[in-house]
Protein backbone atom coordinates (compact mmCIF):
# COMPACT_ATOMS: atom_id res chain seq x y z
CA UNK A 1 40.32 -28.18 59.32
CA UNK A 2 41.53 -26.78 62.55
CA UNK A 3 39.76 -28.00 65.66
CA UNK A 4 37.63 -25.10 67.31
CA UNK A 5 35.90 -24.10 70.25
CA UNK A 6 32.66 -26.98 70.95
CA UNK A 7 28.99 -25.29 69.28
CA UNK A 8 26.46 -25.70 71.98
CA UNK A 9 23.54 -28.17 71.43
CA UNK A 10 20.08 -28.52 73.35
CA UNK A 11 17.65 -30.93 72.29
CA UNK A 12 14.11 -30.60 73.92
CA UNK A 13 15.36 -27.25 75.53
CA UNK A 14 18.21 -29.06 77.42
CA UNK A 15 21.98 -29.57 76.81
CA UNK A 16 22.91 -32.85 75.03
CA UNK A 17 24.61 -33.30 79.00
CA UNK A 18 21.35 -33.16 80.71
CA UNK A 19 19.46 -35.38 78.08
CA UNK A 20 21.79 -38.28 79.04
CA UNK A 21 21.18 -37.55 82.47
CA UNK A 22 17.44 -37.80 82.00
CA UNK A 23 18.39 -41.14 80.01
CA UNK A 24 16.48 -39.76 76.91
CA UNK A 25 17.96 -41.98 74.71
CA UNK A 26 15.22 -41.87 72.56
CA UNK A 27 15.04 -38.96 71.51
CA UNK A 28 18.98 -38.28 71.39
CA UNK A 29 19.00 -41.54 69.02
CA UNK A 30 16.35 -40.06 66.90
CA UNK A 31 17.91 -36.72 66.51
CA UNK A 32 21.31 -37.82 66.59
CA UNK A 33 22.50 -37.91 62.61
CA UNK A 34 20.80 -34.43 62.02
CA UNK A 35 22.08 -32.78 65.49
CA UNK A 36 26.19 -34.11 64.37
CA UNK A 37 25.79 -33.33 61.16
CA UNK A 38 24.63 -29.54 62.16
CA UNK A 39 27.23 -29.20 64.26
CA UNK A 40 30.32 -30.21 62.11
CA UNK A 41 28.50 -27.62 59.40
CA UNK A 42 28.10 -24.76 62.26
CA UNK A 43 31.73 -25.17 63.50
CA UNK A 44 32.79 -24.89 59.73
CA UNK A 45 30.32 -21.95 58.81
CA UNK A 46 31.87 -20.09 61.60
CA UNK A 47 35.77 -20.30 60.33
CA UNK A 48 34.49 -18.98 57.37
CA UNK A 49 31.90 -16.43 58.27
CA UNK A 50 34.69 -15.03 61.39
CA UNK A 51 37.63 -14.92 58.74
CA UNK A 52 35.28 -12.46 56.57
CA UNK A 53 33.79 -15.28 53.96
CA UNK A 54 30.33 -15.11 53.60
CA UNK A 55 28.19 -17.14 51.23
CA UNK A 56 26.25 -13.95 49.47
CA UNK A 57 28.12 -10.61 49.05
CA UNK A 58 27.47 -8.00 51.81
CA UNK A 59 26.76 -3.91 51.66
CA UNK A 60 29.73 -1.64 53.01
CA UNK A 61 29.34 0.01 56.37
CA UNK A 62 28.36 3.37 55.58
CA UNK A 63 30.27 6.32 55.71
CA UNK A 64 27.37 8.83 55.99
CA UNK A 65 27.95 11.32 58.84
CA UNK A 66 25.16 11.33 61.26
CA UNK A 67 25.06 15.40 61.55
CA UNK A 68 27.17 18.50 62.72
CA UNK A 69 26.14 17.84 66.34
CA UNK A 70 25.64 14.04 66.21
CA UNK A 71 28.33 11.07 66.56
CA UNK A 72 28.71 7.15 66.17
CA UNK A 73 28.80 6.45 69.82
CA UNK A 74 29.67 3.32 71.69
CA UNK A 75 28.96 2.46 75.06
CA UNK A 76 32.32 2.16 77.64
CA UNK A 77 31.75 -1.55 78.31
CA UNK A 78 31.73 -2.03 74.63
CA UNK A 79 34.86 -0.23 74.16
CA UNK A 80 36.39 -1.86 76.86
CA UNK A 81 35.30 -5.11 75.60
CA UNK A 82 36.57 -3.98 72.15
CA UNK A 83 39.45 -2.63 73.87
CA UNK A 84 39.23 0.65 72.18
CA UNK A 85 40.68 4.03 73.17
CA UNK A 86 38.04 6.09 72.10
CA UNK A 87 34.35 6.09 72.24
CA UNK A 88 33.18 8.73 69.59
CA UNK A 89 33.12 8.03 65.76
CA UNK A 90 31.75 9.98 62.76
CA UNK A 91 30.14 7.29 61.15
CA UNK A 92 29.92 3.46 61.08
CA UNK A 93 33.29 3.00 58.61
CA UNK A 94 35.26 5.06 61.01
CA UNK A 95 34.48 3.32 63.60
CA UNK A 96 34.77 -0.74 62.14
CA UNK A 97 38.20 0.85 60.88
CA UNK A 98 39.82 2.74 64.01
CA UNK A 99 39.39 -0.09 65.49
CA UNK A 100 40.50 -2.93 62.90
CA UNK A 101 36.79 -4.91 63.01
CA UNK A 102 35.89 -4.83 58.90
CA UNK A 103 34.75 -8.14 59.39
CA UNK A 104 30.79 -8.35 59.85
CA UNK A 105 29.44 -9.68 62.55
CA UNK A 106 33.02 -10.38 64.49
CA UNK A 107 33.63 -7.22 66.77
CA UNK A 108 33.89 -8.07 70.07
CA UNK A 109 33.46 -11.85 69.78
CA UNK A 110 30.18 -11.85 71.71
CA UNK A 111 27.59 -12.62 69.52
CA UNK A 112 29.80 -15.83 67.95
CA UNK A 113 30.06 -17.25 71.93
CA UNK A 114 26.45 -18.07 71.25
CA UNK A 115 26.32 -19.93 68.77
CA UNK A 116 24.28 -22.63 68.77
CA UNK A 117 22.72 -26.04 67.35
CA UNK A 118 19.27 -26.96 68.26
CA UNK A 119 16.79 -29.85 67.59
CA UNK A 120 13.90 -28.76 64.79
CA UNK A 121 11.07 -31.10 65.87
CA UNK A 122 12.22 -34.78 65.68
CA UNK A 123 14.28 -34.98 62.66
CA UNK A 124 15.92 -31.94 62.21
CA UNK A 125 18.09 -29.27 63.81
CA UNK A 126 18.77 -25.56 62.85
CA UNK A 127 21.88 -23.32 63.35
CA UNK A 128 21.34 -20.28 65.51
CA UNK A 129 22.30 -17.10 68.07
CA UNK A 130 21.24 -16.98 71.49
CA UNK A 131 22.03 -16.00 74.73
CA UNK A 132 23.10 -12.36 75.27
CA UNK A 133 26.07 -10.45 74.92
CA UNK A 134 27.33 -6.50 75.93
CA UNK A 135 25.69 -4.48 73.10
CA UNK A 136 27.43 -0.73 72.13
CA UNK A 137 24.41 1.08 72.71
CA UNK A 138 23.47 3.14 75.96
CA UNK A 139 20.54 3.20 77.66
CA UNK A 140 18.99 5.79 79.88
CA UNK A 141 17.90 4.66 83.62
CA UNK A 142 15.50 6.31 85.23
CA UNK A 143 17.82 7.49 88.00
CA UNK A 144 21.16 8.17 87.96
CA UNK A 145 23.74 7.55 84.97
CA UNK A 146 23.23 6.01 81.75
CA UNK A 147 23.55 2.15 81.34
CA UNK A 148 27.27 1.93 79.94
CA UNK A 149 26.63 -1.91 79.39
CA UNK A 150 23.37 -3.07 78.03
CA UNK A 151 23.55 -6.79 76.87
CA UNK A 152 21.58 -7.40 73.46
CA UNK A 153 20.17 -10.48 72.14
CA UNK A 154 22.98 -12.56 70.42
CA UNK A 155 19.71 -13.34 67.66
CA UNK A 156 18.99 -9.53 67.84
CA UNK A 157 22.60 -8.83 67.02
CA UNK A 158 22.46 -11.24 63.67
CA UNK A 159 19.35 -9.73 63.13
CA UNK A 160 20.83 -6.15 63.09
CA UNK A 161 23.98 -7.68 60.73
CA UNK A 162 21.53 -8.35 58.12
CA UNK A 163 19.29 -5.17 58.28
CA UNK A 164 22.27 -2.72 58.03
CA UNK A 165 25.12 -5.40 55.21
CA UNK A 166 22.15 -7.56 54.07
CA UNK A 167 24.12 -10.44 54.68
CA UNK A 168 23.61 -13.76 56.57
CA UNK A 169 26.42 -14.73 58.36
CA UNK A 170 25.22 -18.36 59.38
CA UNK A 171 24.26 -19.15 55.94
CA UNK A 172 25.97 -22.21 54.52
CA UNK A 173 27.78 -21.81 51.16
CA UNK A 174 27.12 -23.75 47.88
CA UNK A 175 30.35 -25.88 48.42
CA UNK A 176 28.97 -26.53 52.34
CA UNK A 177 26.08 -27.81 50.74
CA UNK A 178 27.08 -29.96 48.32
CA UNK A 179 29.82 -31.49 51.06
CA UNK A 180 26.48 -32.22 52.81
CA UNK A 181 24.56 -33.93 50.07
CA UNK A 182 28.26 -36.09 49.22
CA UNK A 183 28.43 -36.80 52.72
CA UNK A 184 24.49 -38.18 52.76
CA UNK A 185 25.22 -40.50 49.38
CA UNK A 186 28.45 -41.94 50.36
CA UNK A 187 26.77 -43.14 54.02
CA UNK A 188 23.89 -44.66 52.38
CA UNK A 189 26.09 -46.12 49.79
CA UNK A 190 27.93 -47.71 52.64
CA UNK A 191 24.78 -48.91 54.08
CA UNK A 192 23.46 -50.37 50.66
CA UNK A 193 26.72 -52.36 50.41
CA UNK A 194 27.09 -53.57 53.95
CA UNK A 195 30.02 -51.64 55.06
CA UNK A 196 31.85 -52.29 51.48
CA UNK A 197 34.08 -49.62 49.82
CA UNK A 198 31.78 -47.61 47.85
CA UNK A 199 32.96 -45.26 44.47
CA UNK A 200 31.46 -41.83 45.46
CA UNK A 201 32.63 -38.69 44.09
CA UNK A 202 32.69 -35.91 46.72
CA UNK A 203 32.32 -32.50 45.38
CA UNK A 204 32.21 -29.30 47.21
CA UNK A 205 33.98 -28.76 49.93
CA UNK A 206 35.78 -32.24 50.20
CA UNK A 207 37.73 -31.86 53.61
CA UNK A 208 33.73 -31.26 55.09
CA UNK A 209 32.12 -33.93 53.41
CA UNK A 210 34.52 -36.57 55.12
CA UNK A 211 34.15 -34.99 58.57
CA UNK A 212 30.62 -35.30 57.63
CA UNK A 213 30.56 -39.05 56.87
CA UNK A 214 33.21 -39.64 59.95
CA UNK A 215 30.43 -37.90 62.20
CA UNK A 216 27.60 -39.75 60.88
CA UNK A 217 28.65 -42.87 60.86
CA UNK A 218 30.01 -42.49 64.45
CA UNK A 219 27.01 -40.85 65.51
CA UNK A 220 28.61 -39.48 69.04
CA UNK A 221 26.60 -36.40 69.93
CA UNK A 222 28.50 -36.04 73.29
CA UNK A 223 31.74 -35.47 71.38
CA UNK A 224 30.16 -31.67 71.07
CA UNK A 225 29.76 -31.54 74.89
């Protein structure tokens, strides 16, 4: 798999950078086989979700005009962020296609750039959006011109993804998971036989599950700074 742009991590609210510099090695030791192991699945989830690969089937943007007197508008730092040459659209599909964006949730980019890997109490992690990024809707101020470029709520944006194509695009696909669970046996198999060469069948995605065992067993959470 091709290497990719690093997923951001926080653990305890911070960036795996500023744990170290608290010396929290406790905590990063603790969470350090569930935070890698989120990471190398996020960084994979996302080639596949931004190529247009989703793990349940997603609704079509719709093609239902808005009205006689009422268009699909974006806002100009959206198009200019888009880099598109017009700002007015009939409908949803018109607009995803002028512009060459079919694939859900990849327009602009923005929403992907935060991306993110988190602790989930002291064993876990999760996968997530946050931070914000320009949004294509306009706002009113109360004085002067409209708001041409509102930033929205990366989470917000995901949020919106699955409300209008009822489709996740974070969610890990059956082979993702079962490179997981491979990953899991053939580390504790290792550890059962002290390091010994171990007969473990990978299924699922098989190019994951040994960056999955690679990470675990290296355990380097700064190699994600």
């Amino acid at each position: 798999m091709a290497s990719v742009e690093a997923v951001e991590v926080r653990i305890g609210g911070k960036t795996v950078k500023d744990a170290l510099a608290a010396n929290r090695m406790g905590i990063l030791g603790r969470l350090s086989r569930a935070i890698v192991v989120t990471t190398r699945l996020a960084k994979a989830v996302r080639i596949r979700a931004q190529a247009g690969d989703y793990a349940t089937a997603r609704l079509a943007y719709s093609s239902r005009k808005l009205g006689p007197r009422s268009w699909y508008f974006i806002s100009e730092g959206y198009a200019e962020a888009l880099g598109a040459r017009k700002r007015r659209y009939e409908h949803s599909l018109d607009f995803h296609r002028s512009n060459n964006r079919m694939i859900a949730g990849n327009i602009t980019g923005g929403m992907w750039s935060g991306l993110r890997v988190r602790n989930f109490g002291t064993k876990g992690a999760v996968i997530e959006f946050a931070g914000r990024s320009i949004g294509a809707q306009i706002k009113k101020r109360r004085r002067g011109k409209a708001n041409q470029r509102v930033m929205v709520g990366n989470r917000r944006k995901s949020a919106t993804v699955y409300r209008t194509l009822k489709v996740n695009v974070i969610q890990p696909n059956d082979e993702e998971i079962k490179a997981l669970g491979s990953a899991v046996v053939e580390v504790v198999g290792r550890l059962t036989a002290f390091g010994a060469p171990t007969k473990v069948q990978s299924s699922g995605d098989r190019a994951l599950a040994r960056q999955l065992v690679s990470d675990i067993e290296a355990g380097r959470v700064t190699r994600y700074l």
